[in-house]
PDB file of N, CA and C in Angstrom:
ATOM      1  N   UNK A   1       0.830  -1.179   0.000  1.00  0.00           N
ATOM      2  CA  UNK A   1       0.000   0.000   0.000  1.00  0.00           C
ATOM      3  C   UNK A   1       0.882   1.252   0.000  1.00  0.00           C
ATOM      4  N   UNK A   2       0.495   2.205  -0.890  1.00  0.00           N
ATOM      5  CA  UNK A   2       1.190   3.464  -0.589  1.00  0.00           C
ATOM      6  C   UNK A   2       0.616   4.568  -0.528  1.00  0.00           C
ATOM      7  N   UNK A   3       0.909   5.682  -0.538  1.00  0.00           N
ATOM      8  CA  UNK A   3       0.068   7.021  -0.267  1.00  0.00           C
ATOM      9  C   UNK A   3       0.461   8.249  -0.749  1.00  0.00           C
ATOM     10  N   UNK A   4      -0.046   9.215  -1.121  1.00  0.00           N
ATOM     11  CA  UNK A   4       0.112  10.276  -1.602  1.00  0.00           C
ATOM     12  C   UNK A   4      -0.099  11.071  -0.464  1.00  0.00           C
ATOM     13  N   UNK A   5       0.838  12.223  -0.241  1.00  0.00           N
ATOM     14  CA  UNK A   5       0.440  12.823   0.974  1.00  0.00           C
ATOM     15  C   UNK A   5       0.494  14.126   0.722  1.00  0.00           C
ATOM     16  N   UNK A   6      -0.691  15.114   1.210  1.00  0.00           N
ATOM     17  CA  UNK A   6      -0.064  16.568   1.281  1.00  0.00           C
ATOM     18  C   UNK A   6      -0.142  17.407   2.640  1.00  0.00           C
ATOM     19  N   UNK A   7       1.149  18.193   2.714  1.00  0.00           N
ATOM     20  CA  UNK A   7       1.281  18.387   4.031  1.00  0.00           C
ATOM     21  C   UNK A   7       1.728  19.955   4.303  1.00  0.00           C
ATOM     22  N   UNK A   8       1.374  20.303   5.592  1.00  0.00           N
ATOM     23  CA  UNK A   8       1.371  21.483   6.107  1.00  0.00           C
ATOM     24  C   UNK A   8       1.699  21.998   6.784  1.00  0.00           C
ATOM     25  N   UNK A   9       2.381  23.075   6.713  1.00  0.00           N
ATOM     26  CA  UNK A   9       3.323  23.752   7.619  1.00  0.00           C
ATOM     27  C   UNK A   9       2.644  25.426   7.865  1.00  0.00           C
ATOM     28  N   UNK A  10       2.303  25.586   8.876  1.00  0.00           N
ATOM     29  CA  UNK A  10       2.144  26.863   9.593  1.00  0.00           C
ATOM     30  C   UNK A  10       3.086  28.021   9.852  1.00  0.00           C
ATOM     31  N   UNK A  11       4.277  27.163  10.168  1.00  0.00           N
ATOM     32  CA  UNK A  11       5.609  28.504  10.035  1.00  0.00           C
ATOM     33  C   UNK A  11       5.807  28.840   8.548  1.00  0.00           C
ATOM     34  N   UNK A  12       5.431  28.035   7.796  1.00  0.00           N
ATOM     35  CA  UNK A  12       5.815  28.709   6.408  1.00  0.00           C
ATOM     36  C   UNK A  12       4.473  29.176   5.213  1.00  0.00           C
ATOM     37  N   UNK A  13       3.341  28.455   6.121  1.00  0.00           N
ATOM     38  CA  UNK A  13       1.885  28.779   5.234  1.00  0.00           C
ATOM     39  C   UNK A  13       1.931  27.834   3.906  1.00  0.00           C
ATOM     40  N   UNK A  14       3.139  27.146   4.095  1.00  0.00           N
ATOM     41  CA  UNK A  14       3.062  26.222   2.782  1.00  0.00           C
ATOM     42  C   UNK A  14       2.199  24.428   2.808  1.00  0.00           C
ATOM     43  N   UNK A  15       2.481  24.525   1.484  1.00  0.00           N
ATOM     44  CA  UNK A  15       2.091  22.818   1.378  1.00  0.00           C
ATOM     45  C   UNK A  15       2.871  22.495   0.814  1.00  0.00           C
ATOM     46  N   UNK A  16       2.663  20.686   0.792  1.00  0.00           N
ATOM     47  CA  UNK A  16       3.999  19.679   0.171  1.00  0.00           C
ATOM     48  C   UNK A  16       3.709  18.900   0.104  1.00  0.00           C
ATOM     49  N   UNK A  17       3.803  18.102  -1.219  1.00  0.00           N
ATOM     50  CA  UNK A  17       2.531  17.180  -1.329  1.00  0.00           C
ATOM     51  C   UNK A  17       4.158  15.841  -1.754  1.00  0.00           C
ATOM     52  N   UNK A  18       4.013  14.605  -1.678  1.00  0.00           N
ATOM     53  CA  UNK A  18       4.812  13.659  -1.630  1.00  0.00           C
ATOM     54  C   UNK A  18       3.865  12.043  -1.826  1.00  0.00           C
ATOM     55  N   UNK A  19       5.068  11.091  -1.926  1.00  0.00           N
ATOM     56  CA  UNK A  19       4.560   9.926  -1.437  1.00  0.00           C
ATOM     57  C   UNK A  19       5.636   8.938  -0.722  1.00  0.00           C
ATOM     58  N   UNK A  20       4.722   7.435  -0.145  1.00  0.00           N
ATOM     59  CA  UNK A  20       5.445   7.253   0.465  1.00  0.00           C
ATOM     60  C   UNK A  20       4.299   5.794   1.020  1.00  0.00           C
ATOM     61  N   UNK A  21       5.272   4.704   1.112  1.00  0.00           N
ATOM     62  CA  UNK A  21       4.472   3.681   1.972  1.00  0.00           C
ATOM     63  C   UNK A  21       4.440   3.689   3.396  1.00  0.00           C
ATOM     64  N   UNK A  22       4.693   4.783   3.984  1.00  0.00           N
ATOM     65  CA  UNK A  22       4.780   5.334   5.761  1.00  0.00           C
ATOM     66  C   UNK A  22       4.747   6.713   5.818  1.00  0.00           C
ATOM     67  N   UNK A  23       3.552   6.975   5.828  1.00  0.00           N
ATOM     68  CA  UNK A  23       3.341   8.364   6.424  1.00  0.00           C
ATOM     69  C   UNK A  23       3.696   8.718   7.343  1.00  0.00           C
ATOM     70  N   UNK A  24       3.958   8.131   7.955  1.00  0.00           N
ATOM     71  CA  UNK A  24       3.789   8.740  10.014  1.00  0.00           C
ATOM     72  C   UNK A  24       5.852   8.910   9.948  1.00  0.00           C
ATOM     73  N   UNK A  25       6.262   7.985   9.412  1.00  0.00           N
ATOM     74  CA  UNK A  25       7.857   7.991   9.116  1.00  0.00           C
ATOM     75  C   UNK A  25       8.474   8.978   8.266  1.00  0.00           C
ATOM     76  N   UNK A  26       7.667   9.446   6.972  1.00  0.00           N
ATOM     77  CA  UNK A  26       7.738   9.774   6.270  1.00  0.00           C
ATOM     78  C   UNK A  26       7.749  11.915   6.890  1.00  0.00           C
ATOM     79  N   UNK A  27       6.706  11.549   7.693  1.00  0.00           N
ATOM     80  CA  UNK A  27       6.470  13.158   8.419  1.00  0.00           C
ATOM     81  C   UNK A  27       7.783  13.702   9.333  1.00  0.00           C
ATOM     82  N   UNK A  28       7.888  12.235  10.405  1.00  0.00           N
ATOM     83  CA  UNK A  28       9.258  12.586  11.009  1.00  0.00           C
ATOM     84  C   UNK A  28      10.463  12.838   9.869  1.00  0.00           C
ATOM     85  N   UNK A  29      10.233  12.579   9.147  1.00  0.00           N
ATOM     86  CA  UNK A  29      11.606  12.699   8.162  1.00  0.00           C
ATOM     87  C   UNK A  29      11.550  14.337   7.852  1.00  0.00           C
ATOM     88  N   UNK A  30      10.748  14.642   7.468  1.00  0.00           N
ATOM     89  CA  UNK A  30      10.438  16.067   6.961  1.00  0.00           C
ATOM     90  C   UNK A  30      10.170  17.433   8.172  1.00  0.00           C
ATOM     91  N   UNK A  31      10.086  16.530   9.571  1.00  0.00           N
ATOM     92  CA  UNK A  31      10.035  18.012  10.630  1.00  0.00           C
ATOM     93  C   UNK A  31      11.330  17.697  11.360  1.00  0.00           C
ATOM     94  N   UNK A  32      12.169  16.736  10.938  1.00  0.00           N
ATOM     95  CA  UNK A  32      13.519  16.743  11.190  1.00  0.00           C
ATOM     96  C   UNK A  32      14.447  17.504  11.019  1.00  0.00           C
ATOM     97  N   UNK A  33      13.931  18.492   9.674  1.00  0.00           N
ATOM     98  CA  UNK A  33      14.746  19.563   8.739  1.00  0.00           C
ATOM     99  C   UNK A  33      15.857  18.379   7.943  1.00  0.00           C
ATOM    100  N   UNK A  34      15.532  17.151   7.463  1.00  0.00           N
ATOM    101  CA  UNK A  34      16.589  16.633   7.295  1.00  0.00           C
ATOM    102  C   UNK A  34      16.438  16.633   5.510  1.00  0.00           C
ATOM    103  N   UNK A  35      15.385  17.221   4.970  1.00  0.00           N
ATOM    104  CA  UNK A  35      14.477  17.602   3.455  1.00  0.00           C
ATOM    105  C   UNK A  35      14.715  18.707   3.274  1.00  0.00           C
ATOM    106  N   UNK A  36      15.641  18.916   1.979  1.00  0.00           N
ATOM    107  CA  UNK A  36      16.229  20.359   1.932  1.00  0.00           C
ATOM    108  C   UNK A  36      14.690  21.399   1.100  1.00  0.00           C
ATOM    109  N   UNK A  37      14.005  20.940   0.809  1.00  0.00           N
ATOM    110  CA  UNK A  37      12.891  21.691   0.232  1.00  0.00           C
ATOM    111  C   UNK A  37      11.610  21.508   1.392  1.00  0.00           C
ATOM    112  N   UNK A  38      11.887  21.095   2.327  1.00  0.00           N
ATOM    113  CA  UNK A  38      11.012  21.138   3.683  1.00  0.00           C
ATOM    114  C   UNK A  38      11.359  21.705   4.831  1.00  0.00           C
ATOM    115  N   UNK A  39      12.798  21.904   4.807  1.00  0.00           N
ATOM    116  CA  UNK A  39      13.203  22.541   6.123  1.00  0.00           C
ATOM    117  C   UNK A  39      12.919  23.239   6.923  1.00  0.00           C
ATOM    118  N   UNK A  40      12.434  24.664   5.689  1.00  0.00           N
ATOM    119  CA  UNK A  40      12.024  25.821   6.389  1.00  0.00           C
ATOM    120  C   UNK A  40      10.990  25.495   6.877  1.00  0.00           C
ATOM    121  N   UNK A  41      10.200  24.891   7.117  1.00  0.00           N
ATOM    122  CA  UNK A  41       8.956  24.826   7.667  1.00  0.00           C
ATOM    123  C   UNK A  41       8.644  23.998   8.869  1.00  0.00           C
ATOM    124  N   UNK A  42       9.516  23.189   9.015  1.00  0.00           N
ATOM    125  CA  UNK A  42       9.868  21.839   9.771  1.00  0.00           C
ATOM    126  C   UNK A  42      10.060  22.789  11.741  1.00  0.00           C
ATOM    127  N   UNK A  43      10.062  22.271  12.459  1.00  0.00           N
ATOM    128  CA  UNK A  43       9.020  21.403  12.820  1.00  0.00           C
ATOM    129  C   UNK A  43       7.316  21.104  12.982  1.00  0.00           C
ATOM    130  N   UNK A  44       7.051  22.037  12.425  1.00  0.00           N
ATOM    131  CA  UNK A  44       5.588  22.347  12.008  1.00  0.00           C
ATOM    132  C   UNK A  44       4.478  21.726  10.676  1.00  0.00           C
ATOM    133  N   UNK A  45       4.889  20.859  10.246  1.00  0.00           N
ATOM    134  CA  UNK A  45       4.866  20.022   9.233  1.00  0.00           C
ATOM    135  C   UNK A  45       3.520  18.873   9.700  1.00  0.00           C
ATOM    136  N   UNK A  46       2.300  19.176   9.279  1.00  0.00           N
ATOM    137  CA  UNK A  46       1.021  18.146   9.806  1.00  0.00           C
ATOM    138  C   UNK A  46       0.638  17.219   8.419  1.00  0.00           C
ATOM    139  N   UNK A  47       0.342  16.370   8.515  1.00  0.00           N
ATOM    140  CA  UNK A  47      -0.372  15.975   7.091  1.00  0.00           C
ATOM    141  C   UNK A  47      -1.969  16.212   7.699  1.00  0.00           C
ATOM    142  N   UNK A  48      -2.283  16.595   6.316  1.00  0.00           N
ATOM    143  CA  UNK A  48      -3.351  17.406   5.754  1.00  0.00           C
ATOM    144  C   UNK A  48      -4.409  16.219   5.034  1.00  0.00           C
ATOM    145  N   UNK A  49      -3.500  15.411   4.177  1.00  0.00           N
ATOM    146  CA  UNK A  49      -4.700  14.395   3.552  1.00  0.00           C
ATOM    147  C   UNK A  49      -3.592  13.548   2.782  1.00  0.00           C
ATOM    148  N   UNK A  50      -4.484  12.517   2.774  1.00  0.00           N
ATOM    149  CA  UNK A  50      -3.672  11.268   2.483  1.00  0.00           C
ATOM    150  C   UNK A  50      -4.919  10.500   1.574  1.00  0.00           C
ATOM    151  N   UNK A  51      -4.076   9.503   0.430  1.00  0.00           N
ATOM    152  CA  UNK A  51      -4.838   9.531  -0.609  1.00  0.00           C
ATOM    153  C   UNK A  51      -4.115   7.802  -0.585  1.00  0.00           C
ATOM    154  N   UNK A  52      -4.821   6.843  -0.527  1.00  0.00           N
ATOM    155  CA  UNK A  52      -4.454   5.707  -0.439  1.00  0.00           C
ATOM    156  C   UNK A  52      -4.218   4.927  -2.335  1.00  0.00           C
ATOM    157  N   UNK A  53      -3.147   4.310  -2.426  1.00  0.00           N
ATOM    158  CA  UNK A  53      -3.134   3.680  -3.690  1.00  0.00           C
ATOM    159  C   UNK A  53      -2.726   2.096  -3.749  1.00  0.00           C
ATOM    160  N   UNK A  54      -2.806   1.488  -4.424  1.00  0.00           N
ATOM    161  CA  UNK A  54      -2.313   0.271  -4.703  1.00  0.00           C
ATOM    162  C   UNK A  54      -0.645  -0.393  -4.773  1.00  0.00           C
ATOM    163  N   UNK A  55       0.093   0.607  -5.350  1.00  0.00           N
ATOM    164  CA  UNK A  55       1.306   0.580  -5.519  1.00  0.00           C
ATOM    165  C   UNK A  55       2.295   2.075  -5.942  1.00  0.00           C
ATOM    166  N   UNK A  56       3.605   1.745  -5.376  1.00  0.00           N
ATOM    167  CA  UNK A  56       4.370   3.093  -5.747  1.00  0.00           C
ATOM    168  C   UNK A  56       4.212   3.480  -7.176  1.00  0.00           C
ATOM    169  N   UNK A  57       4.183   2.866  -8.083  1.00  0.00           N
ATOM    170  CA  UNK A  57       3.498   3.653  -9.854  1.00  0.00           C
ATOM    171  C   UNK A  57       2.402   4.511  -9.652  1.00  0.00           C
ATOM    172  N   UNK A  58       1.401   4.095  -9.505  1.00  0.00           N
ATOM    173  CA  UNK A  58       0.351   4.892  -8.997  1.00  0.00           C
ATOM    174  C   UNK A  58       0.373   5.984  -8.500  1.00  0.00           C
ATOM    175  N   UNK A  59       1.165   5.780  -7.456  1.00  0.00           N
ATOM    176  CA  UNK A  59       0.884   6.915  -6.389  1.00  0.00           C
ATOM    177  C   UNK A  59       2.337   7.723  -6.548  1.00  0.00           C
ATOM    178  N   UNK A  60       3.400   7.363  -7.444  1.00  0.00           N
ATOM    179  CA  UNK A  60       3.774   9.041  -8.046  1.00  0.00           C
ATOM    180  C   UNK A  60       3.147   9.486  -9.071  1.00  0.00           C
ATOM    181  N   UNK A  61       2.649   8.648  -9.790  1.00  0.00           N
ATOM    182  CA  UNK A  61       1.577   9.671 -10.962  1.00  0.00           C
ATOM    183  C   UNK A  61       0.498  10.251 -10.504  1.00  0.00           C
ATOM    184  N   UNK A  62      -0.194   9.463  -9.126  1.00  0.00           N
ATOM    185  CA  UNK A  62      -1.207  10.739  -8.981  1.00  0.00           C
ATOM    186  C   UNK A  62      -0.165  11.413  -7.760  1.00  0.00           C
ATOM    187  N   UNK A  63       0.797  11.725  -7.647  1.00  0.00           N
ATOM    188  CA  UNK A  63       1.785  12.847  -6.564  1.00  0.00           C
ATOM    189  C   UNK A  63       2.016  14.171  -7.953  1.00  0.00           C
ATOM    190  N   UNK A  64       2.606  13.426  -9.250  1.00  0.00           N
ATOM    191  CA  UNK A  64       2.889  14.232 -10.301  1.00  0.00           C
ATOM    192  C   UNK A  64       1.882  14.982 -10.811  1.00  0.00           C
ATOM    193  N   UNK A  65       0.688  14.173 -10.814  1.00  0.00           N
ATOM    194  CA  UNK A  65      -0.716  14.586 -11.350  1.00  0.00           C
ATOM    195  C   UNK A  65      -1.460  15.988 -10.576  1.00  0.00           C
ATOM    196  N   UNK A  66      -1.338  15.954  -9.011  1.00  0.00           N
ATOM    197  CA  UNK A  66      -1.322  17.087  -8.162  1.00  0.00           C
ATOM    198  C   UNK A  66      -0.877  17.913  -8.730  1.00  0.00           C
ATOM    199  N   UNK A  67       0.731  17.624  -8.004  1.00  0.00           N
ATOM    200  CA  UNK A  67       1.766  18.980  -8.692  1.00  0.00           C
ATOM    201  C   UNK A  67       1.624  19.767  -9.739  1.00  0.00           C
ATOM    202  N   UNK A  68       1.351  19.547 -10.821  1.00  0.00           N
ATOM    203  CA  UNK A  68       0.866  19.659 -12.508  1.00  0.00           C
ATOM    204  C   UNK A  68       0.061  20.896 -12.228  1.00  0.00           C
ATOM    205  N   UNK A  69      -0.802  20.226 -11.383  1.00  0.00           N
ATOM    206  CA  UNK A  69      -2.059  21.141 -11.246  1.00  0.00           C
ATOM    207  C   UNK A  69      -1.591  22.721 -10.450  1.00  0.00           C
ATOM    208  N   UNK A  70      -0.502  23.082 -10.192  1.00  0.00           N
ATOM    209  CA  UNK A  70       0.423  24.055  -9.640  1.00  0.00           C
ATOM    210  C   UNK A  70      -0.891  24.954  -8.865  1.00  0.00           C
ATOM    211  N   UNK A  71      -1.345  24.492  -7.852  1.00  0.00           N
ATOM    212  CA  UNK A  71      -2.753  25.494  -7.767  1.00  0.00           C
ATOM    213  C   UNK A  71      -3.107  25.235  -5.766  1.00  0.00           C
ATOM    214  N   UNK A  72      -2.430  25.912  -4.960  1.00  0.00           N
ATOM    215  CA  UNK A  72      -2.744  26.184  -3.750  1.00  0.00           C
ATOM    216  C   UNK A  72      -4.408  25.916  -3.649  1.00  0.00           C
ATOM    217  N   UNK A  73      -5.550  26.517  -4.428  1.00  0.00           N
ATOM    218  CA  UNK A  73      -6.616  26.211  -4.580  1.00  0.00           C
ATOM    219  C   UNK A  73      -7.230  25.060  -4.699  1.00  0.00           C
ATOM    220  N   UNK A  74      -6.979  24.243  -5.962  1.00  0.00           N
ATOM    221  CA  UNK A  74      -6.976  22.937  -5.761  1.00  0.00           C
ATOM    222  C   UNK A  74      -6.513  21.888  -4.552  1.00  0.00           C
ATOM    223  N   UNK A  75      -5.291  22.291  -3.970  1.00  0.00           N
ATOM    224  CA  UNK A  75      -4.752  21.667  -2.984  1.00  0.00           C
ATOM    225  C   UNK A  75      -5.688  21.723  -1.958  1.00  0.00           C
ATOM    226  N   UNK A  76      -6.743  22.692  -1.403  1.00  0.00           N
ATOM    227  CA  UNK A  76      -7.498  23.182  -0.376  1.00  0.00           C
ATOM    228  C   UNK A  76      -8.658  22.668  -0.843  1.00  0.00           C
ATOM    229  N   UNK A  77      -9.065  22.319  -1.946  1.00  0.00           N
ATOM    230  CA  UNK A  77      -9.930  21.815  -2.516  1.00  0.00           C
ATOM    231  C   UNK A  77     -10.184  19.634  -1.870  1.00  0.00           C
ATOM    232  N   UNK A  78      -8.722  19.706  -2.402  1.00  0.00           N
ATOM    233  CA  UNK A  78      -8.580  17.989  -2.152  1.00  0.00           C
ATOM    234  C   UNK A  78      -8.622  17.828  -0.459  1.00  0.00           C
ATOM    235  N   UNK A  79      -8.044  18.517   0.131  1.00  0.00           N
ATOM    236  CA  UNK A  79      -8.035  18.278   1.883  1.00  0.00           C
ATOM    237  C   UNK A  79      -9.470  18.567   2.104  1.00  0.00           C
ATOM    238  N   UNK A  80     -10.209  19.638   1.906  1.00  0.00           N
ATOM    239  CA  UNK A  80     -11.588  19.741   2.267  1.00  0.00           C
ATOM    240  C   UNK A  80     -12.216  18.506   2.193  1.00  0.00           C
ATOM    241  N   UNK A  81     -12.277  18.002   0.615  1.00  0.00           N
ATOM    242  CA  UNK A  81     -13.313  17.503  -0.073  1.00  0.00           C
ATOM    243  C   UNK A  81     -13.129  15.712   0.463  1.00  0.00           C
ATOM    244  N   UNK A  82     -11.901  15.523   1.140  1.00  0.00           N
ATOM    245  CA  UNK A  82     -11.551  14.553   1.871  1.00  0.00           C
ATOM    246  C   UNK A  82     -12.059  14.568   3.496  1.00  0.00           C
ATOM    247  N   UNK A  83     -12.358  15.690   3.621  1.00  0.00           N
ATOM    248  CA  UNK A  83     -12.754  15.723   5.700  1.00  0.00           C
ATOM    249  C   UNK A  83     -13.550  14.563   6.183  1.00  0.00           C
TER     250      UNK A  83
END
């Protein structure tokens, strides 16, 4: 099983969307500051929504498929529409 994750940081107002077959591991990795494109935000780093898939293929094409969509809006869109 793997997951698409997007995640949130309050010190920086950003999101960060990833994947990964361990979320919960995957988060400590990123409020570690040990992710040079997560740092700044770290230790403040929550996941926001998580999107379950079948296998790692999958779930970087729909991680790529997000991204694409370059749209803070959309992103607020998918965490809502998941509550």
């Amino acid at each position: 099983m793997y997951f698409v994750y997007i995640l949130y940081s309050s010190k920086t107002d950003k999101f960060y969307i990833g994947s990964t077959d361990n979320p919960e591991a995957r988060l400590k990795h990123h409020n570690s500051a040990s992710t040079p494109s997560t740092k700044a935000g770290a230790p403040l780093w929550e996941i926001k929504y998580l999107e379950k898939l079948s296998d790692r293929s999958s779930a970087l094409k729909r991680e790529l498929e997000i991204k694409k969509k370059k749209s803070k809006k959309y992103i607020e869109w998918l965490i809502n529409s998941a509550g």
